[in-house]
N, C-alpha and C. Protein backbone atom coordinates (compact mmCIF):
# COMPACT_ATOMS: atom_id res chain seq x y z
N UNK A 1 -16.99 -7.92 85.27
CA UNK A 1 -16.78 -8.01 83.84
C UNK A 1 -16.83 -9.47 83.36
N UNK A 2 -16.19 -10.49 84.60
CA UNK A 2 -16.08 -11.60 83.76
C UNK A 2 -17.43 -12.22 83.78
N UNK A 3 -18.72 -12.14 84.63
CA UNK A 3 -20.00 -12.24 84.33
C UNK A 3 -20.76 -11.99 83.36
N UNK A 4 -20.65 -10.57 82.97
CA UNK A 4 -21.20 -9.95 81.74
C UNK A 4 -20.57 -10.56 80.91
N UNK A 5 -19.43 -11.14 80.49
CA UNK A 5 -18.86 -11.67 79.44
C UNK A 5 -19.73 -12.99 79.52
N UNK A 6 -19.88 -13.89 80.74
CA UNK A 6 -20.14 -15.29 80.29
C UNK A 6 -21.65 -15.27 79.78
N UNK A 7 -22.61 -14.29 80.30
CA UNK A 7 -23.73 -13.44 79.95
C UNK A 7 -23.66 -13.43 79.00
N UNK A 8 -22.79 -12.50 78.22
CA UNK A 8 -22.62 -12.27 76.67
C UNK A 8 -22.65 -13.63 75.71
N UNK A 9 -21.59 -14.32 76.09
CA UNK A 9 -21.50 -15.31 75.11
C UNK A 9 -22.42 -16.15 74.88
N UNK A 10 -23.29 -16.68 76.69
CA UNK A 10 -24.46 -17.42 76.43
C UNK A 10 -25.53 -17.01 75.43
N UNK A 11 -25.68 -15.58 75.59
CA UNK A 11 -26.93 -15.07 74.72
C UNK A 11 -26.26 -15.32 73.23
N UNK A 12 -25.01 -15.33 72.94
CA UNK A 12 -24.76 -15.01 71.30
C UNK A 12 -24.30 -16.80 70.68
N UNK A 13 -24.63 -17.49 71.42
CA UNK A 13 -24.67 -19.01 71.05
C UNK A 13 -25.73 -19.77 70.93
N UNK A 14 -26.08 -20.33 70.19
CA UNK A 14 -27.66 -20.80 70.08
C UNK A 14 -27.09 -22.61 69.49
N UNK A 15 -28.38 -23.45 69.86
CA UNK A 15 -28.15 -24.53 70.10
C UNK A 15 -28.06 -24.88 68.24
N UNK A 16 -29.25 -24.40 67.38
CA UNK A 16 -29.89 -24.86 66.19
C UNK A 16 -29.63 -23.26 65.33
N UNK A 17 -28.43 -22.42 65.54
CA UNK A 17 -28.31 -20.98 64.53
C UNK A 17 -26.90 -21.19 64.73
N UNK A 18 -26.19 -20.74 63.51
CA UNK A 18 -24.80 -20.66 63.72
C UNK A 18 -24.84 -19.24 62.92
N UNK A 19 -24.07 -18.71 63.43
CA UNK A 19 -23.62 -16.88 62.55
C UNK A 19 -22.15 -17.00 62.09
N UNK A 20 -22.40 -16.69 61.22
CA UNK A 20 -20.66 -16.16 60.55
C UNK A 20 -20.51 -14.70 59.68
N UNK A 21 -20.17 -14.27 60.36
CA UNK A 21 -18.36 -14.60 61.58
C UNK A 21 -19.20 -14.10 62.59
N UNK A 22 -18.97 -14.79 63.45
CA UNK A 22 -19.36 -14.92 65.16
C UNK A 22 -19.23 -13.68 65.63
N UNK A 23 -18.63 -12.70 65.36
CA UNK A 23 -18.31 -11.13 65.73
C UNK A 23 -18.49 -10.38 64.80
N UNK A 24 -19.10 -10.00 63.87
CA UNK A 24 -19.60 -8.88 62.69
C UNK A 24 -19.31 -8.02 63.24
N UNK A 25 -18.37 -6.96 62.40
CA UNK A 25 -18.81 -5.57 62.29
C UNK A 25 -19.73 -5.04 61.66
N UNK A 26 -19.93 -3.55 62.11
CA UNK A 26 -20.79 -3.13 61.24
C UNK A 26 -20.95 -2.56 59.83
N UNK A 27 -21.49 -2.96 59.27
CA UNK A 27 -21.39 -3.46 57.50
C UNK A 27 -21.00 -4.21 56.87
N UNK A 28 -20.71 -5.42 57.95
CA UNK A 28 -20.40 -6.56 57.56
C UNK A 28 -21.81 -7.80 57.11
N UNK A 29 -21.89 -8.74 55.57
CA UNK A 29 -22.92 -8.83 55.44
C UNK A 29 -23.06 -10.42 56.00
N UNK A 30 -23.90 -10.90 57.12
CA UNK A 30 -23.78 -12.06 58.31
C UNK A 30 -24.43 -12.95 57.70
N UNK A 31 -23.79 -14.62 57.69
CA UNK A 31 -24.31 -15.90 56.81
C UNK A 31 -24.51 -16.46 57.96
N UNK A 32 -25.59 -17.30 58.36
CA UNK A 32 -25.89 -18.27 59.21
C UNK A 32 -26.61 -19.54 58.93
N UNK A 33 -26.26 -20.33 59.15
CA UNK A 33 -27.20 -21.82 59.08
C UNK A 33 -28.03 -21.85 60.06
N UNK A 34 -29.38 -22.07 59.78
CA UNK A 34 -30.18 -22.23 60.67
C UNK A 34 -30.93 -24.32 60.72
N UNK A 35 -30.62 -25.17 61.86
CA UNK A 35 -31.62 -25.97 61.58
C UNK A 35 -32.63 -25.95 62.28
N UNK A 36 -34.15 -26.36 62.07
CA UNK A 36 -35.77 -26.40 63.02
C UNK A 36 -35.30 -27.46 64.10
N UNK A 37 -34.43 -28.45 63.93
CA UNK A 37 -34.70 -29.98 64.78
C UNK A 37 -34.58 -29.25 66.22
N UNK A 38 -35.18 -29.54 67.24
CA UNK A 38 -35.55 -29.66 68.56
C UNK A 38 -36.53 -27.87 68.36
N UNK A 39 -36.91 -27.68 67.49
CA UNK A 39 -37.79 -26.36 67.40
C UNK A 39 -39.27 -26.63 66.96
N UNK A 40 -40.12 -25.57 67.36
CA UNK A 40 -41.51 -25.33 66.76
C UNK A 40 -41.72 -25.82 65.47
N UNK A 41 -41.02 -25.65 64.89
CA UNK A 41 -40.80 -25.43 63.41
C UNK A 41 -39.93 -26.79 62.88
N UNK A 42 -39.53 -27.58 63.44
CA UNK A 42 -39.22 -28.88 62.93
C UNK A 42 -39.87 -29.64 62.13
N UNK A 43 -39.34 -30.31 61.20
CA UNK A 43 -40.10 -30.81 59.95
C UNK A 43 -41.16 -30.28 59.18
N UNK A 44 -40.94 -28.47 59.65
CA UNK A 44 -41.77 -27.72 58.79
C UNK A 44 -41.21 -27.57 57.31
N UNK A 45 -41.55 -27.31 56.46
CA UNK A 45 -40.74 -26.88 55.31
C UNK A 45 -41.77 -25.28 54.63
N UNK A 46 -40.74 -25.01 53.99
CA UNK A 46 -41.41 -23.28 53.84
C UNK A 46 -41.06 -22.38 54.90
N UNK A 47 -40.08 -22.13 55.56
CA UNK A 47 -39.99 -21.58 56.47
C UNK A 47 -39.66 -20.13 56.42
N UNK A 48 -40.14 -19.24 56.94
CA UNK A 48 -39.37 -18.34 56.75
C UNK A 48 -38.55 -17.19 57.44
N UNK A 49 -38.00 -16.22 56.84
CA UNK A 49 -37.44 -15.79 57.88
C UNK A 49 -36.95 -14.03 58.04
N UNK A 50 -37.21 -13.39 59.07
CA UNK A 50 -37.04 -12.17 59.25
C UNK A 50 -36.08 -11.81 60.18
N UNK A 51 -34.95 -10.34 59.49
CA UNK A 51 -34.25 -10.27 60.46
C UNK A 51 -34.32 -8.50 60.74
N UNK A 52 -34.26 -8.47 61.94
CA UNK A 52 -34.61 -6.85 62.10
C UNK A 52 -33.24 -6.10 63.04
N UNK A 53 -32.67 -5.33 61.82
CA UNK A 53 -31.63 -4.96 62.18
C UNK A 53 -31.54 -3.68 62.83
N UNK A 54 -30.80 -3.45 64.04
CA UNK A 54 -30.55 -2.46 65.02
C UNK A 54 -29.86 -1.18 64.61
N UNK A 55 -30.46 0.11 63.90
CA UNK A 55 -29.22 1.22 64.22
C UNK A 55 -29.83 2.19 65.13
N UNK A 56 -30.74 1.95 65.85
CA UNK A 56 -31.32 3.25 66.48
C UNK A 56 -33.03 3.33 65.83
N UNK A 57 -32.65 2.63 64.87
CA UNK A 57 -34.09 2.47 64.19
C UNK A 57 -34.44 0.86 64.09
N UNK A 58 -35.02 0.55 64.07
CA UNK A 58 -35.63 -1.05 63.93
C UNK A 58 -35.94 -0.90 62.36
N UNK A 59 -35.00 -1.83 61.27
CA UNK A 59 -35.49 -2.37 59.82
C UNK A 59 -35.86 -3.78 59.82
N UNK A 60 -36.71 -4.04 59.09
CA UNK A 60 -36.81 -4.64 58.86
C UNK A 60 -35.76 -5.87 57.69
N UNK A 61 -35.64 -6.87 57.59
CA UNK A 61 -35.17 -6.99 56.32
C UNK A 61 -35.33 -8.93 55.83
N UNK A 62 -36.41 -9.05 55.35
CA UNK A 62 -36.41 -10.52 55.06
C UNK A 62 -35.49 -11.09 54.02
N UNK A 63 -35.81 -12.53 54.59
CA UNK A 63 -34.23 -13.07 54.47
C UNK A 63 -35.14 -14.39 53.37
N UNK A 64 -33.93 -14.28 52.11
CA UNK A 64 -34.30 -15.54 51.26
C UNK A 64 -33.08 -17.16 51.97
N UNK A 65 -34.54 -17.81 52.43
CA UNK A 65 -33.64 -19.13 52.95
C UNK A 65 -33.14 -20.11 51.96
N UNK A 66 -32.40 -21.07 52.19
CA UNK A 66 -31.83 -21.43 51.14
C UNK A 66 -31.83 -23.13 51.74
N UNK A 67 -32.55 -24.00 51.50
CA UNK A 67 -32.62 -25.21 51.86
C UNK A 67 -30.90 -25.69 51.53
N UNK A 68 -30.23 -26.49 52.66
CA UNK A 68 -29.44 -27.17 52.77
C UNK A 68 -29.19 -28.75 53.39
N UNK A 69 -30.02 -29.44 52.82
CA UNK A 69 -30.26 -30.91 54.09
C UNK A 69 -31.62 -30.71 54.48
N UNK A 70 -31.25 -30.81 56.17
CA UNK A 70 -31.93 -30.41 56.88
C UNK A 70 -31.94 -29.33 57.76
N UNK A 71 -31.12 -28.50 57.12
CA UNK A 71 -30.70 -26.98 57.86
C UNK A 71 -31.38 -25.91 56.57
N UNK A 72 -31.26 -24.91 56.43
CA UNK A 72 -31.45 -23.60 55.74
C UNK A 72 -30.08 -22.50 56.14
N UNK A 73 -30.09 -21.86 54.82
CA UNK A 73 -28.61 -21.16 54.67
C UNK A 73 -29.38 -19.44 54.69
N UNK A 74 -29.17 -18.70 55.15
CA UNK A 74 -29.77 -17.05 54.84
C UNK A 74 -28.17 -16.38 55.30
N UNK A 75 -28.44 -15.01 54.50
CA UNK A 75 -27.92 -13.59 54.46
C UNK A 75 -28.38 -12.55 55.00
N UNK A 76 -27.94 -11.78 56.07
CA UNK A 76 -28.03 -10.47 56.60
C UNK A 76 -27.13 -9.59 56.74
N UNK A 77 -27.77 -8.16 55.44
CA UNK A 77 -26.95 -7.01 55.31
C UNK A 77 -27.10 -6.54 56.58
N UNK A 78 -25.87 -5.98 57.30
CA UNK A 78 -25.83 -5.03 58.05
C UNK A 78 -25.57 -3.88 57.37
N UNK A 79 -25.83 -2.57 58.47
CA UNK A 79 -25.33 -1.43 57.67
C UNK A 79 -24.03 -0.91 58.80
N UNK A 80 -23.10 0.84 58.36
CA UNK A 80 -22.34 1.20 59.40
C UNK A 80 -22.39 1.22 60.82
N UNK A 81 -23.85 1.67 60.75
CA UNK A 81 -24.37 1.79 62.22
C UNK A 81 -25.02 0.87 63.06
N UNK A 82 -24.90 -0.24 62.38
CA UNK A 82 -25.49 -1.43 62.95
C UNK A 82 -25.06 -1.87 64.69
N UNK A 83 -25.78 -2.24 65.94
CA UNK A 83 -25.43 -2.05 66.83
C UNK A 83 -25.86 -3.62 67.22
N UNK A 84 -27.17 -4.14 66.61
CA UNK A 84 -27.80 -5.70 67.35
C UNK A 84 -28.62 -5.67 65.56
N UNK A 85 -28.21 -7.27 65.73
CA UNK A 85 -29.51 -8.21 64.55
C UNK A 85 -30.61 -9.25 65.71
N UNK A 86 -31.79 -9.15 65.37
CA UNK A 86 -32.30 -9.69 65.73
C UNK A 86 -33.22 -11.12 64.33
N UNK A 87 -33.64 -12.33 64.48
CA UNK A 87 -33.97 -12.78 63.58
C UNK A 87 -35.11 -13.62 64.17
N UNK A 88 -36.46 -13.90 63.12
CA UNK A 88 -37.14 -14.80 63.71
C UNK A 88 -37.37 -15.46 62.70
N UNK A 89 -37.38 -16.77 62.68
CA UNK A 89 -38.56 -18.01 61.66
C UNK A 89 -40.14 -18.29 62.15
N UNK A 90 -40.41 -18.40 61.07
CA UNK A 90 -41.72 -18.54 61.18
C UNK A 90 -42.31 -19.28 59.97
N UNK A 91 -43.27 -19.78 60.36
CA UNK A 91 -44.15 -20.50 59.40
C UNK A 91 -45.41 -20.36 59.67
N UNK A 92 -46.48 -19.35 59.07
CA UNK A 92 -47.98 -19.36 59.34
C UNK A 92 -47.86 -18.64 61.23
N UNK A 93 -48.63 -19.01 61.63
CA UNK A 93 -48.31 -18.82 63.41
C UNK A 93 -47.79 -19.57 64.26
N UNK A 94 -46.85 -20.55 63.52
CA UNK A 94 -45.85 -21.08 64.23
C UNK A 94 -44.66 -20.28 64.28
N UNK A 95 -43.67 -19.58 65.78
CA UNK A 95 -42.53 -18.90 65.51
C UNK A 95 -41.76 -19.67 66.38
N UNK A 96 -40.57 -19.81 65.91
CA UNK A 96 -39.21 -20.14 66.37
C UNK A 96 -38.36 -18.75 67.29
N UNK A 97 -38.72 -18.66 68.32
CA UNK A 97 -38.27 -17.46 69.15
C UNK A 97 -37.22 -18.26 70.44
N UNK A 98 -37.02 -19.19 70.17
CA UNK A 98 -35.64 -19.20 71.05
C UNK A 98 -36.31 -19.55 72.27
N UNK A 99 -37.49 -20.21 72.74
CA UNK A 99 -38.13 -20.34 73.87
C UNK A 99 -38.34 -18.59 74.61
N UNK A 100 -38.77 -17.96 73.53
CA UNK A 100 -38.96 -16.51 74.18
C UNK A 100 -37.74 -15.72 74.84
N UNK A 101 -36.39 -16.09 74.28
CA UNK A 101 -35.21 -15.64 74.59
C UNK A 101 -34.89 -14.78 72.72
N UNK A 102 -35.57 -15.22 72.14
CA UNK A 102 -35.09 -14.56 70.61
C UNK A 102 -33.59 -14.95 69.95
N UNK A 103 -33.20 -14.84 68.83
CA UNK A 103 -31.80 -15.09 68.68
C UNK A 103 -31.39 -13.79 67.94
N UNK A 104 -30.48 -13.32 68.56
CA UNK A 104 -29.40 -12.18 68.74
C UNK A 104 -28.05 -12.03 68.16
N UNK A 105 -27.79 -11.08 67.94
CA UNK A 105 -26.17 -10.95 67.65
C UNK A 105 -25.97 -9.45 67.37
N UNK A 106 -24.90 -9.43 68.54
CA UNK A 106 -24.13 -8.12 68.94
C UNK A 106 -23.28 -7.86 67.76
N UNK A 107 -23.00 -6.36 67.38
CA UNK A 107 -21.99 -6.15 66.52
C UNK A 107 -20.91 -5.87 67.37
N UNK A 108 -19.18 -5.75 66.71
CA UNK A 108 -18.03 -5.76 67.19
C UNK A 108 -17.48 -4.89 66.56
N UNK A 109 -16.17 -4.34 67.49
CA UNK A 109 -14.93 -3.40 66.72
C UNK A 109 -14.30 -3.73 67.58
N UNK A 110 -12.93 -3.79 67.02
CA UNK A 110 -11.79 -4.37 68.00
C UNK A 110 -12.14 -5.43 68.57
N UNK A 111 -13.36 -6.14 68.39
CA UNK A 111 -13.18 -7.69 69.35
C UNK A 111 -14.27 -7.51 70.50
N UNK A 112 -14.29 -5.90 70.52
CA UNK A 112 -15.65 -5.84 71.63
C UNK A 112 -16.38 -5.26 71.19
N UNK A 113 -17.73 -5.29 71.69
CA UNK A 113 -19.00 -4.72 71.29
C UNK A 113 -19.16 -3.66 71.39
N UNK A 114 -19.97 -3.18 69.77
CA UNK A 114 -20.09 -1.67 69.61
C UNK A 114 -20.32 -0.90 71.23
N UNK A 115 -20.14 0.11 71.12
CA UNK A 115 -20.98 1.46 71.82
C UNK A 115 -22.62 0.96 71.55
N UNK A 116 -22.89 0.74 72.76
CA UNK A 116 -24.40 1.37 72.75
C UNK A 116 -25.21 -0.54 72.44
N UNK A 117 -24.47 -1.59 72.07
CA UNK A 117 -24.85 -2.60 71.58
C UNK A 117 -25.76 -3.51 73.02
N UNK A 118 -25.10 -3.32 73.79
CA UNK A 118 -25.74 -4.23 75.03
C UNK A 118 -27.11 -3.34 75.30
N UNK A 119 -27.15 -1.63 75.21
CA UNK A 119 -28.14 -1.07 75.71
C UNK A 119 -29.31 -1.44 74.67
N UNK A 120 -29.10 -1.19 73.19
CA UNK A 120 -29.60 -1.61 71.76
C UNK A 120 -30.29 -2.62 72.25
N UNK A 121 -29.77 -3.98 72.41
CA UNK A 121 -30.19 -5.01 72.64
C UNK A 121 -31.24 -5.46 73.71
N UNK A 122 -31.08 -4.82 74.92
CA UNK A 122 -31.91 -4.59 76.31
C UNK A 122 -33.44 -3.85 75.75
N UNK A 123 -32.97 -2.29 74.96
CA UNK A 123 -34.16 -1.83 74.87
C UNK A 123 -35.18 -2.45 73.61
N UNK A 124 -34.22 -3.16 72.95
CA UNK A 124 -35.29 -3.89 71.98
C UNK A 124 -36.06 -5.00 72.15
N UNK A 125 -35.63 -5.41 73.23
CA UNK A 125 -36.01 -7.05 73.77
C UNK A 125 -36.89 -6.78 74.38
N UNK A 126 -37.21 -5.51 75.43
CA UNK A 126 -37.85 -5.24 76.61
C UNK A 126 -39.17 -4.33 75.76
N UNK A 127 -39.21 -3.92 74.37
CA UNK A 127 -39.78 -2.86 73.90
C UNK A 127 -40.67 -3.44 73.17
N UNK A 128 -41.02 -2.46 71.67
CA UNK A 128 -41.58 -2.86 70.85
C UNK A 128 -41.56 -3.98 70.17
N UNK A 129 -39.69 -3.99 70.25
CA UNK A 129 -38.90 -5.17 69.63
C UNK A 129 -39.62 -6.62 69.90
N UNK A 130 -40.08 -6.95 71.11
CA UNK A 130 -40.23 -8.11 71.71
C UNK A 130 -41.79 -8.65 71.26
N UNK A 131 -42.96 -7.45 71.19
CA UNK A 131 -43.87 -7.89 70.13
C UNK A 131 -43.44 -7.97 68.48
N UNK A 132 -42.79 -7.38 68.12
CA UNK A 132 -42.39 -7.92 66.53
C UNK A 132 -42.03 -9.68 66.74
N UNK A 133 -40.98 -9.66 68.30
CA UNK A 133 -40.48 -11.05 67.50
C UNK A 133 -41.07 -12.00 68.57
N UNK A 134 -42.27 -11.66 68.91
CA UNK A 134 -42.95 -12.25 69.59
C UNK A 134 -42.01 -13.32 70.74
N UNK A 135 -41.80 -12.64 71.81
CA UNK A 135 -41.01 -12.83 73.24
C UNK A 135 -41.94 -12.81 74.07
């Protein structure tokens, strides 16, 4: 367990994405700062951004960025059944994919992750999911 946990946390920390609140439930609506610096996408401007949210179905849902500095501010509705968000930037055919790791975030109840969220996450990465966000 305590593996899968340090597992867990590595995947839900990213060097240049911050999520808030770090543990969403589901229908909770998730704010993150994103900056490009050490990315594809550094000193791009226009960037944009898609986040494809997990209930069993893959949605889509683009995200209006919000220049801050040199970071960008976006919003992602979750819904009840929300299990994994997945998000990518992009500009033209430049994508920001996390060095082909993607950036992720598990939903929570009680502090631990939904039912079904680690499997959610596995089969979307390994699936269709991984050509959408180009992995």
């Amino acid at each position: 367990m305590v593996l899968a946990t340090a597992m867990f946390t590595y995947g839900q920390e990213f060097k240049n994405l911050v999520f808030s609140p770090g543990k969403p439930a589901p229908g909770d609506v998730i704010k993150f700062e994103y900056s490009t610096t050490g990315t594809l996408l550094g000193g791009v401007k226009d960037i944009e951004a898609v986040a494809y949210v997990y209930d069993g179905e893959m949605r889509a849902q683009e995200i209006t960025l919000v220049p801050a500095g040199d970071k960008w501010n976006g919003k992602i509705q979750t819904n009840d059944s929300t299990k994994v968000v997945f998000v990518v930037f992009k500009k033209d055919k430049l994508v920001d994919n996390n060095k082909e790791k993607g950036y992720s975030l598990l939903m929570y109840q009680n502090g631990e992750p939904v039912k079904g969220a680690y499997a959610a996450k596995a089969t979307v990465s390994s699936g269709f999911g991984s050509f959408l966000m180009q992995l």
